[in-house]
Protein backbone atom coordinates (compact mmCIF):
# COMPACT_ATOMS: atom_id res chain seq x y z
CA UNK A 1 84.25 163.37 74.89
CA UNK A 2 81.89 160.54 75.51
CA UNK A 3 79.49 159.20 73.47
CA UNK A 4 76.84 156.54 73.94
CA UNK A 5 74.70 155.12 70.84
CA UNK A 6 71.64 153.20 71.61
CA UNK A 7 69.08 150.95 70.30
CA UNK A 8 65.58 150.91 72.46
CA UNK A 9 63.77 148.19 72.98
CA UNK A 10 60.57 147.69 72.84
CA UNK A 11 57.86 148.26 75.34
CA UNK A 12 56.32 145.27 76.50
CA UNK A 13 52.47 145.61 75.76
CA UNK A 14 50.46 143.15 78.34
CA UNK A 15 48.87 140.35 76.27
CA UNK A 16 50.98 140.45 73.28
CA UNK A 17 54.17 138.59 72.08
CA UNK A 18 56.63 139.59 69.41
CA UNK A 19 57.36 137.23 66.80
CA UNK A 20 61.05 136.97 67.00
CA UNK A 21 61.75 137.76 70.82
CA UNK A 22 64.68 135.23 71.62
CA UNK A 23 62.39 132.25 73.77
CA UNK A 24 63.38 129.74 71.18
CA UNK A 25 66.67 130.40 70.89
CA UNK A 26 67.23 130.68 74.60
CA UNK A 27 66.14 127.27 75.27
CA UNK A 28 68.38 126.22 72.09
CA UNK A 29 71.24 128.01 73.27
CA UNK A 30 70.74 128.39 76.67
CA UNK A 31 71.79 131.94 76.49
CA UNK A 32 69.34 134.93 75.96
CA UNK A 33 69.88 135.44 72.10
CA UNK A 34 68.16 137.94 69.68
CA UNK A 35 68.56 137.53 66.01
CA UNK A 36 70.56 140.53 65.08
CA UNK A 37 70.64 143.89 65.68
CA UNK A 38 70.75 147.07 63.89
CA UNK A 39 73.50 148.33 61.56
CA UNK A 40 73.32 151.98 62.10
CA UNK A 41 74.70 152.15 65.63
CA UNK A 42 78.31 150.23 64.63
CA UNK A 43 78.45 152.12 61.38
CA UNK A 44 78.28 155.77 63.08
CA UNK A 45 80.54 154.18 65.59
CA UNK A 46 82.65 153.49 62.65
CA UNK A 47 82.62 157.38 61.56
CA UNK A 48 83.02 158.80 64.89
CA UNK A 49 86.90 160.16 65.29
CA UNK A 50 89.22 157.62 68.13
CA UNK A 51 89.36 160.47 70.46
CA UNK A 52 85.85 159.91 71.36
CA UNK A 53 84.94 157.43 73.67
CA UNK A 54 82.31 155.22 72.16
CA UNK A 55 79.79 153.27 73.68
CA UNK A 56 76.96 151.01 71.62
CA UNK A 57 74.28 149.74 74.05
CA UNK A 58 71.26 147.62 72.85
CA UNK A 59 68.39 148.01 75.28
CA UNK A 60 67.06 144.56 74.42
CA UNK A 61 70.00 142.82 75.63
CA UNK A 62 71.04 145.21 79.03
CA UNK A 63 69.81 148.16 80.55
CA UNK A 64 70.87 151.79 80.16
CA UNK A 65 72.60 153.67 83.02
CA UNK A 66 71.41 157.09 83.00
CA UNK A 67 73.80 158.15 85.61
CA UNK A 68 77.05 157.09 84.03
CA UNK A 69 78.48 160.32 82.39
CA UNK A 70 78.19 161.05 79.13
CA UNK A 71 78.81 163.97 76.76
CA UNK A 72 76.25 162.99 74.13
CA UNK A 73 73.67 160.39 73.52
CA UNK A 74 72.52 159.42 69.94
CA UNK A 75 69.16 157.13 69.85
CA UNK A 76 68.37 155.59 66.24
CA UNK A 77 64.41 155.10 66.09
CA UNK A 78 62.06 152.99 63.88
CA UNK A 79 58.48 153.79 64.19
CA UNK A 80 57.63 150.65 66.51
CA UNK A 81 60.43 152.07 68.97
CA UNK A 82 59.90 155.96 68.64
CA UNK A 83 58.12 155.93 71.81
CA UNK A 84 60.58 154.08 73.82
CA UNK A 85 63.47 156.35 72.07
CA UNK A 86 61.37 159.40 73.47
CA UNK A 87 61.48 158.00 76.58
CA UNK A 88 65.18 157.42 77.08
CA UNK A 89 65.86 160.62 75.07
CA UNK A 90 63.61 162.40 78.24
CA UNK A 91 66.00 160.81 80.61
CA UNK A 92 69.25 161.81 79.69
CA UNK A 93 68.26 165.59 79.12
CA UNK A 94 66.64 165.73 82.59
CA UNK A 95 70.51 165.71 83.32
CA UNK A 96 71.57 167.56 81.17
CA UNK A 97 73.07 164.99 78.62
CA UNK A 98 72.48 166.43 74.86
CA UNK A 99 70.65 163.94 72.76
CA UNK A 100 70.45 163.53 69.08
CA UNK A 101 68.11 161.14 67.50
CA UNK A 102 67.68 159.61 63.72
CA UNK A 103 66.69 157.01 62.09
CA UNK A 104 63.52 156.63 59.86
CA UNK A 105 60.85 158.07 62.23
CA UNK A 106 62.65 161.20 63.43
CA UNK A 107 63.48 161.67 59.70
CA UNK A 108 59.96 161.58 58.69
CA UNK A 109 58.52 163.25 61.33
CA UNK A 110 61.62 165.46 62.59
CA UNK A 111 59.47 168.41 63.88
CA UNK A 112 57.41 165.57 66.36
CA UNK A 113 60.74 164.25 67.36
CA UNK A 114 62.67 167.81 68.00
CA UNK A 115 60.15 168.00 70.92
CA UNK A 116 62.51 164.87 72.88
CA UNK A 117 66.18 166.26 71.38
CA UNK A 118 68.71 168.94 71.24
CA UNK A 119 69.33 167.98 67.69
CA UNK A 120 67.64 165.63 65.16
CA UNK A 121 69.66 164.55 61.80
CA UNK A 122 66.94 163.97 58.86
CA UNK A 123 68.47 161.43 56.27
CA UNK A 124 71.02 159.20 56.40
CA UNK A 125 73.65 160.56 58.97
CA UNK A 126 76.78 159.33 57.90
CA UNK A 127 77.23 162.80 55.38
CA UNK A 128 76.63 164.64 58.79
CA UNK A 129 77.56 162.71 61.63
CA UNK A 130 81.84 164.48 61.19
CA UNK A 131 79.50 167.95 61.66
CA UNK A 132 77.42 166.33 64.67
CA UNK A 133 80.37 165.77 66.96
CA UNK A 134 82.53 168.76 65.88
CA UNK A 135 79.41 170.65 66.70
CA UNK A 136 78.63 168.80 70.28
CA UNK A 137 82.92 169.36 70.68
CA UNK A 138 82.36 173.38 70.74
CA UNK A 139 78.60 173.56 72.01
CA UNK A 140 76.88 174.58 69.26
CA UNK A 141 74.69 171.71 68.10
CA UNK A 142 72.02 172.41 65.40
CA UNK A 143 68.83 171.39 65.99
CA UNK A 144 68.62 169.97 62.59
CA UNK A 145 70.92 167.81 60.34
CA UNK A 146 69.74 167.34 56.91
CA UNK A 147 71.65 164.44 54.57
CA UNK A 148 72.28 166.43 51.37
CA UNK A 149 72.20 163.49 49.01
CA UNK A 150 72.99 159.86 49.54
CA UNK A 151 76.01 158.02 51.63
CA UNK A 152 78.87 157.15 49.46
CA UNK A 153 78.79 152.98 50.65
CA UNK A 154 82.01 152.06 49.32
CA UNK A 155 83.86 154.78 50.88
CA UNK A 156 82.46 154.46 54.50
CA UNK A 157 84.94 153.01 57.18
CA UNK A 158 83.95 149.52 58.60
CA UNK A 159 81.52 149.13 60.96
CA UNK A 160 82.16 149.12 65.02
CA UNK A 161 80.53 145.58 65.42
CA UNK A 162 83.40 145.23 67.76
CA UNK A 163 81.64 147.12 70.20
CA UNK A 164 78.57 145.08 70.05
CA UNK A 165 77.82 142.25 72.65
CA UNK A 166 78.48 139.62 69.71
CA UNK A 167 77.47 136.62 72.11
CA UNK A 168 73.98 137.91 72.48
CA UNK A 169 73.01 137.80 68.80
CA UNK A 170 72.36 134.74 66.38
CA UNK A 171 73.77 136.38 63.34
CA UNK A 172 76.28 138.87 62.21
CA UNK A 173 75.13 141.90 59.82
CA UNK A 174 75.97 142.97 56.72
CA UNK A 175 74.37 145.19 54.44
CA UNK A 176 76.09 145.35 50.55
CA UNK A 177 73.86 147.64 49.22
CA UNK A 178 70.84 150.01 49.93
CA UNK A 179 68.01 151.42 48.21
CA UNK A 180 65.09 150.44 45.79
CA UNK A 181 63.81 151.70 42.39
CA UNK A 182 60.13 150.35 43.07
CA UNK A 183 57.47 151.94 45.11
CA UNK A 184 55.45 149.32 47.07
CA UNK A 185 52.12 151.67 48.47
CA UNK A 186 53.11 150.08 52.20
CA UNK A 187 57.00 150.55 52.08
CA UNK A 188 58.99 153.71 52.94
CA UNK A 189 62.63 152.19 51.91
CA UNK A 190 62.08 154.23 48.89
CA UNK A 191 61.66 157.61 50.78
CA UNK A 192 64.28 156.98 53.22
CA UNK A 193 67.13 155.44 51.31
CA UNK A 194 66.35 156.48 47.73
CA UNK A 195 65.24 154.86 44.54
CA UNK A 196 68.20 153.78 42.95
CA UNK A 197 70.54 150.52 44.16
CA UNK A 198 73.76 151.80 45.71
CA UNK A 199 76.38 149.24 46.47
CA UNK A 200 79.32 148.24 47.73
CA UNK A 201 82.04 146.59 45.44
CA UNK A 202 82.80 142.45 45.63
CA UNK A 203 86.00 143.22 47.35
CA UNK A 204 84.66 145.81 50.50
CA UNK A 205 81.97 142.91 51.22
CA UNK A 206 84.42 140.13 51.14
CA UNK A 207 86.45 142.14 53.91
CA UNK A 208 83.49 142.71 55.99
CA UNK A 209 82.97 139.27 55.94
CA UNK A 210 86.44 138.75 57.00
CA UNK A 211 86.15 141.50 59.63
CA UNK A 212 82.79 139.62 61.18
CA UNK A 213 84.32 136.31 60.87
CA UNK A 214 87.68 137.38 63.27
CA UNK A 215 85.10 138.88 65.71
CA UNK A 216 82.85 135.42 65.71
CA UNK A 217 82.61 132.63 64.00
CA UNK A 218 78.75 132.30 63.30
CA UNK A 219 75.83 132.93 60.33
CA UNK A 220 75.51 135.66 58.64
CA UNK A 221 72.38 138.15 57.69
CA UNK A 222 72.20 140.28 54.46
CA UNK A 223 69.67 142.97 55.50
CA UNK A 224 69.79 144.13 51.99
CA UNK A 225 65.67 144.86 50.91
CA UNK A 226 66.73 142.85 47.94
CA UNK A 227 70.22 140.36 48.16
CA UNK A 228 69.62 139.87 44.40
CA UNK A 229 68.81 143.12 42.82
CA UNK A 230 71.84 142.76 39.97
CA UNK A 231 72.42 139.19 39.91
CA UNK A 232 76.16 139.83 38.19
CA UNK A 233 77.28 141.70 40.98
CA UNK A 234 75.17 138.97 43.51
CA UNK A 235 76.84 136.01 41.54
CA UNK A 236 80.26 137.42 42.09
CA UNK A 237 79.91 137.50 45.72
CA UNK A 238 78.55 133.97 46.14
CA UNK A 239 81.54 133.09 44.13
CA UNK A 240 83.70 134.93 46.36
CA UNK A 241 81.88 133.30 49.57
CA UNK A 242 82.84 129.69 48.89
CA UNK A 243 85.74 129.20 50.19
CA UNK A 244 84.81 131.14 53.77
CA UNK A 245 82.31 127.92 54.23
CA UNK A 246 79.82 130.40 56.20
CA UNK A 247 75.61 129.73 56.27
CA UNK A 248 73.65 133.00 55.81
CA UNK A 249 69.96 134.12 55.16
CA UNK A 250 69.51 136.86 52.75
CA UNK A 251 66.21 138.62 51.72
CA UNK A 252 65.21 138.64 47.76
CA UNK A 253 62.26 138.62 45.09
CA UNK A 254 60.05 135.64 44.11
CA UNK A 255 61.64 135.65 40.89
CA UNK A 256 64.69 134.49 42.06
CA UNK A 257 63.36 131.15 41.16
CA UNK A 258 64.02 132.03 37.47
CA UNK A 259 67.86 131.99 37.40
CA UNK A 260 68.99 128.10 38.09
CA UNK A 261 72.70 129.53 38.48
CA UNK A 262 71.77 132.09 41.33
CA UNK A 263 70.12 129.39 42.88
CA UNK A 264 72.92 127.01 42.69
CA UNK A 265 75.37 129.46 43.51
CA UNK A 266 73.19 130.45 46.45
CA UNK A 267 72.69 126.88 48.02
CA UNK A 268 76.92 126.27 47.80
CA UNK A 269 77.62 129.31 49.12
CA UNK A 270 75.79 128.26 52.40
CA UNK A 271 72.45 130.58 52.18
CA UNK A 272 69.95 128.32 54.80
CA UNK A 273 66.77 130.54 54.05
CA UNK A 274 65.78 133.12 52.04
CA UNK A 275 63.09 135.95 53.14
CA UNK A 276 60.36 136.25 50.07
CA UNK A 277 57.90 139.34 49.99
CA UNK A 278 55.08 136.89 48.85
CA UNK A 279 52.52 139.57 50.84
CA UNK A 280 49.24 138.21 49.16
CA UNK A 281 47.95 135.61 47.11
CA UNK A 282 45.45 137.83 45.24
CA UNK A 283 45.93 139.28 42.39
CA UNK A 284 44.06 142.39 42.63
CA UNK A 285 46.00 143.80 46.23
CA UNK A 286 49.43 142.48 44.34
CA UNK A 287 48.40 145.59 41.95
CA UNK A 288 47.16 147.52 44.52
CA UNK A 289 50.33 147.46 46.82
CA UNK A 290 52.38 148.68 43.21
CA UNK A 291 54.14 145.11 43.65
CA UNK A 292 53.48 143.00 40.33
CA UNK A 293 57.07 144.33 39.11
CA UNK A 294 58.26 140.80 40.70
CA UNK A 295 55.22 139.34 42.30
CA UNK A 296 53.35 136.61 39.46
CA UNK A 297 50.93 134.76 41.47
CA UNK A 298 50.50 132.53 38.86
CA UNK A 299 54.15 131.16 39.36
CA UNK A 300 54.58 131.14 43.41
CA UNK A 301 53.94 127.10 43.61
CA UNK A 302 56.40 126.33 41.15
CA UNK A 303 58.89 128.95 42.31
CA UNK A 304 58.52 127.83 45.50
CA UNK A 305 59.51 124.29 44.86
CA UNK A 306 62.24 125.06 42.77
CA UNK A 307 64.10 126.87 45.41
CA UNK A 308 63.59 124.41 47.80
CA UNK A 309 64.94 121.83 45.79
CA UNK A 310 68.05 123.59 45.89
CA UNK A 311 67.68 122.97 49.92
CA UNK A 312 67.49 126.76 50.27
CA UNK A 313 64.31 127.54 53.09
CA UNK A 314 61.62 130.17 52.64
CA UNK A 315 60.44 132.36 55.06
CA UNK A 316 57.59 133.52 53.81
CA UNK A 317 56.10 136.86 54.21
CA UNK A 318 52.70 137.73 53.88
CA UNK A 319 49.89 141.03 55.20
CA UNK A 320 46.69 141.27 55.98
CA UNK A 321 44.57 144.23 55.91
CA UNK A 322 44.39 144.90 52.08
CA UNK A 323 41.42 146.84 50.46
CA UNK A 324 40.79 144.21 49.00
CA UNK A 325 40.90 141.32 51.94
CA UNK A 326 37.81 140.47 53.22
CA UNK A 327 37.59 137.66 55.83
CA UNK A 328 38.20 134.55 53.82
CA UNK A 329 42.04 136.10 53.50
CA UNK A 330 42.77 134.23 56.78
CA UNK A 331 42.06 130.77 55.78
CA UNK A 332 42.99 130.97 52.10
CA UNK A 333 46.27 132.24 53.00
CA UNK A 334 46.77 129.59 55.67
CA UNK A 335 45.86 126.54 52.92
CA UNK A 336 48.22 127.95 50.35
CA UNK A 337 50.92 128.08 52.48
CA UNK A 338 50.51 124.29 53.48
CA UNK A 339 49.63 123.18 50.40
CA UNK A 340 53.14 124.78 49.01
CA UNK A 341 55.07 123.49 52.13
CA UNK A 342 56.35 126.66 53.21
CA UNK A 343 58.35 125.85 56.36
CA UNK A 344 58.31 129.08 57.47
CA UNK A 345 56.26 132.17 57.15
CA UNK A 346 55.75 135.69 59.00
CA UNK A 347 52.73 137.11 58.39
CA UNK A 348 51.99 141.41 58.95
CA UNK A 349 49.21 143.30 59.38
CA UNK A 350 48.68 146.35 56.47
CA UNK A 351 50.34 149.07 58.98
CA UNK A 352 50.55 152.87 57.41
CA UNK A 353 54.28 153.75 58.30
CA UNK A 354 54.51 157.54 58.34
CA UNK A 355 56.70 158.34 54.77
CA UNK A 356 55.02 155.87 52.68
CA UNK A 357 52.11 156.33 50.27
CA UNK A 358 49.56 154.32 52.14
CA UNK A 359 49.87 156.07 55.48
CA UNK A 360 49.42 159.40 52.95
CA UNK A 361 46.16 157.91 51.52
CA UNK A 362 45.04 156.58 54.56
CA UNK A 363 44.78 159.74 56.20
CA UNK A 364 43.11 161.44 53.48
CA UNK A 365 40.35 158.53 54.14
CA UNK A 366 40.18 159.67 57.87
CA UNK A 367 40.93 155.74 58.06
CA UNK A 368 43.72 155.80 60.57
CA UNK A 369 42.80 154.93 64.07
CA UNK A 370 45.56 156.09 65.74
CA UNK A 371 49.01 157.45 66.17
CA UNK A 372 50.30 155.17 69.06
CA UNK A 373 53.23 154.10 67.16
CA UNK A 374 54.89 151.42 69.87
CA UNK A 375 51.92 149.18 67.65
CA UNK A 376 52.93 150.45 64.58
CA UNK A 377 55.33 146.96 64.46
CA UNK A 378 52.69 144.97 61.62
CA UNK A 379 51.16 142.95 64.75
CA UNK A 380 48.63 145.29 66.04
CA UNK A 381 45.41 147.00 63.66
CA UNK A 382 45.97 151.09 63.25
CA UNK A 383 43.50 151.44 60.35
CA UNK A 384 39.98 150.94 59.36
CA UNK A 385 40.27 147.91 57.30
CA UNK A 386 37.70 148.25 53.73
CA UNK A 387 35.44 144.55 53.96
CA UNK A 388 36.26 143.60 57.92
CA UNK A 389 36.14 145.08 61.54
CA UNK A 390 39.38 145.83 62.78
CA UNK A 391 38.32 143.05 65.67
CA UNK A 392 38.03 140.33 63.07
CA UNK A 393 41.28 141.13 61.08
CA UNK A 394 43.23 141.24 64.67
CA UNK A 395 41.79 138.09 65.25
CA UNK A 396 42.18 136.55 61.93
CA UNK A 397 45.83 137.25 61.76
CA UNK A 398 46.44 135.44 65.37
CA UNK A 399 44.09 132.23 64.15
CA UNK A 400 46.22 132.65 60.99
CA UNK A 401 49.45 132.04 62.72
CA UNK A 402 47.75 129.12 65.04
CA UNK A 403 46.46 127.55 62.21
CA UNK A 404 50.05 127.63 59.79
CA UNK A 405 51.95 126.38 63.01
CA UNK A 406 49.95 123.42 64.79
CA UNK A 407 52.01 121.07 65.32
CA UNK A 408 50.10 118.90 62.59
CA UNK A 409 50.55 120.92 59.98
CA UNK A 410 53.87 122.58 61.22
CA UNK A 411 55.21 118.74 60.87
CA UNK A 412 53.02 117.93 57.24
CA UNK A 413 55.06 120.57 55.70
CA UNK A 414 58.27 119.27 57.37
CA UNK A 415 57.45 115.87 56.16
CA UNK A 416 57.18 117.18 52.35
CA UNK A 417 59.57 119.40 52.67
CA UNK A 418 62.01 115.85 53.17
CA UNK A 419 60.39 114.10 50.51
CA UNK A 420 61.14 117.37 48.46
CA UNK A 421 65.12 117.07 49.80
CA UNK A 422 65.80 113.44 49.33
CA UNK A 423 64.65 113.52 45.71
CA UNK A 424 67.03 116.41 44.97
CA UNK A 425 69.85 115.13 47.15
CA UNK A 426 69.91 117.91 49.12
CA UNK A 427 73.06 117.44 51.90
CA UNK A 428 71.45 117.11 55.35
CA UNK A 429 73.07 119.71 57.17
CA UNK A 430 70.96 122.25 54.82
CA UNK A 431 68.09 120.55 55.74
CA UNK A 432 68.42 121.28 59.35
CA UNK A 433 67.74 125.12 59.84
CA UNK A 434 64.87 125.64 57.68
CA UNK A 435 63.48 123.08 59.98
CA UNK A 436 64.19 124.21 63.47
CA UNK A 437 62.80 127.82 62.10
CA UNK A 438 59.56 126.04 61.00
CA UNK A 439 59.09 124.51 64.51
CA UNK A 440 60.16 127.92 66.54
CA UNK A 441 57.20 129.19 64.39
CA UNK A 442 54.64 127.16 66.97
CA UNK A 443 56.23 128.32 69.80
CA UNK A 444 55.41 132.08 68.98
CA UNK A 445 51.89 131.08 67.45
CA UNK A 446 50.83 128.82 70.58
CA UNK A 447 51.56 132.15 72.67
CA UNK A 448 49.17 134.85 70.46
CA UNK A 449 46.47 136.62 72.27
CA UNK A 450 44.50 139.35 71.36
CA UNK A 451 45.90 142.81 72.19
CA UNK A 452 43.58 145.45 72.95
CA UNK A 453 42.71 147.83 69.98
């Protein structure tokens, strides 16, 4: 039996440029390059028995062969790439290839994407996917998997990332844990992965590491919502981590700032940048989104500057679009973010992801404009914003970016950010990537035009 898993890529929509598409780092490396990839192709890889002949293709980085024979094709789809996995799902059953698709969307919205499958597994697949190919084996796929309860992390074999094009991607991946006891209005980690931390144990992410680290020698990503969510556990790791010398980013909470061992622990263990859910600088849509369990606005200057002086980077993430946002968001935003030498910051646009509480209240408002979900990625406007035109908040998120990465200001928060550094002693090799990512920032701003709605 053959088996290919694939990752779509994303259409290209004329006009528009995706934040992180690889330019940069292709002139860096000389080498197309994409920052990572997604975990849940290896890991079924991982799961699927030896006597299948596995196959992991990543549409972003080659092109799918719809001729070369297959027994089964499994497509894992986010929102922003449900119509692309549609597509390719359309393809392969013209010929008579069986396709099963997962992933958040098809989860969500299973009886939308039975309509492009023979079989669609709602959940996380790993408590199915032994049922999925015994079933394909005898020809009597289901046309729906349902995950009854949560994946068992610390039991689960180790991922295929062998079968990945390794060369192609800046950073390995590895996940340690998975779900999330809070429930931010515009997230849908909650719904999908459950509200309670699962993890792996110290000595399963230590091997992983190892495992990566025998494939390539390179940085690492954490694609854990929150890296820190029990800072024992986290500690342990970091302790674990010294002596492998790797660099890594990680994602976290503001309040990281409040532990000075984390943060020490964190810079020697080689993390470069860490991803902050800042989302707003008002108070009001901080307790509107449901996120003031970690978000004090009160403290982000201060926390800010304290992590930095470890010479940990921030990429900083922020959304427009909130209730409360009217257009003075734009510029406000943009100020605070130079003021506080940010080097780095992404910035979203409110988008109602099917599963999660806003896209439920949204709806009930008759606020959603529509269901085109290749621009349900946080770039493009799919509401009715409250105090703004969705023409002015499309624009004011593009002159956001322009303004936050001219080269003047890109290079004023660069030049404090050093000041910051020297003071603290921070070793100059840490200094370097939080850099390079603050200048790759004005290469994707100088490119921003305005899609059409």
């Amino acid at each position: 039996m053959k088996l290919k898993l694939i990752s779509p890529k994303k259409p290209a929509i004329e006009n528009h440029r995706e934040h992180w598409d690889g330019r940069f780092t292709s002139f860096l490396f000389g080498v197309k390059k994409y920052t990572s990839t997604y975990l849940a192709l290896p890991t079924l890889a991982g799961l699927t028995p030896s006597d299948v002949e596995t196959e992991i293709i990543d549409e972003n980085i080659e092109d799918i062969n719809f001729e070369d024979n297959t027994d089964l094709v499994g497509i894992t789809a986010p929102t922003f790439l449900a119509t692309r996995a549609y597509e390719i799902a359309d393809e392969f059953r013209k010929i008579g290839v069986r396709v099963i698709l997962g992933g958040i969307h098809p989860s969500i919205l299973p009886d939308e994407a039975i309509q492009h499958a023979d079989s669609v597994v709602i959940g996380e697949a790993e408590n199915v996917w032994a049922d999925v190919i015994n079933d394909c084996k005898t020809g009597k796929l289901k046309k729906f998997y349902s995950s009854q309860g949560k994946s068992d992390l610390e039991n689960q074999p180790i991922p295929r990332w062998d079968l990945l094009k390794n060369n192609f991607y800046s950073y390995h991946v590895l996940q340690t844990s998975r779900g999330c006891p809070y429930d931010c209005e515009f997230c849908s980690v909650k719904s999908f992965l459950g509200n309670k931390y699962r993890y792996k144990s110290v000595d399963k992410v230590i091997k992983e590491v190892e495992t990566l680290l025998n494939i390539e020698k390179k940085g690492f990503f954490f694609v854990d919502d929150n890296f820190i969510a029990n800072k024992k556990r986290t500690k342990e790791i970091l302790k674990r981590l010294l002596p492998y010398k790797i660099y890594y980013y990680c994602q976290a909470t503001t309040n990281i700032a409040e532990d000075d061992e984390l943060l020490e622990l964190l810079a020697k263990s080689g993390c470069r940048n860490v991803f902050l859910g800042f989302e707003s600088i008002s108070k009001v849509a901080i307790e509107n989104m449901n996120k003031s369990f970690s978000n004090n606005i009160d403290d982000y200057a201060k926390n800010i500057e304290k992590i930095q002086s470890y010479g940990i980077g921030i990429l900083g993430s922020f959304i427009f679009g909130n209730d409360t946002d009217n257009e003075s968001v734009f510029e406000n935003t943009a100020k605070f973010i130079n003021q506080t030498n940010i080097e780095s910051v992404v910035f979203h646009i409110l988008t109602p992801f099917p599963g999660t509480k806003l896209y439920n209240r949204l709806e009930q408002e008759n606020r959603i404009l529509h269901r085109n979900w290749e621009k349900y990625d946080a770039t493009f406007v799919c509401f009715k914003p409250k105090l703004m035109s969705p023409d002015i908040l499309q624009n004011g998120y593009i002159r956001a970016y322009k303004e936050v990465y001219s080269y003047e200001n890109a290079f004023k928060r660069v030049k404090g950010l050093l000041e910051l550094w020297n003071k603290n002693n921070v070793r100059l090799w840490d200094r370097i990537s939080p850099i390079v990512i603050n200048l790759s920032g004005n290469d994707r701003a100088s490119t921003y035009r305005l899609p059409s709605l």
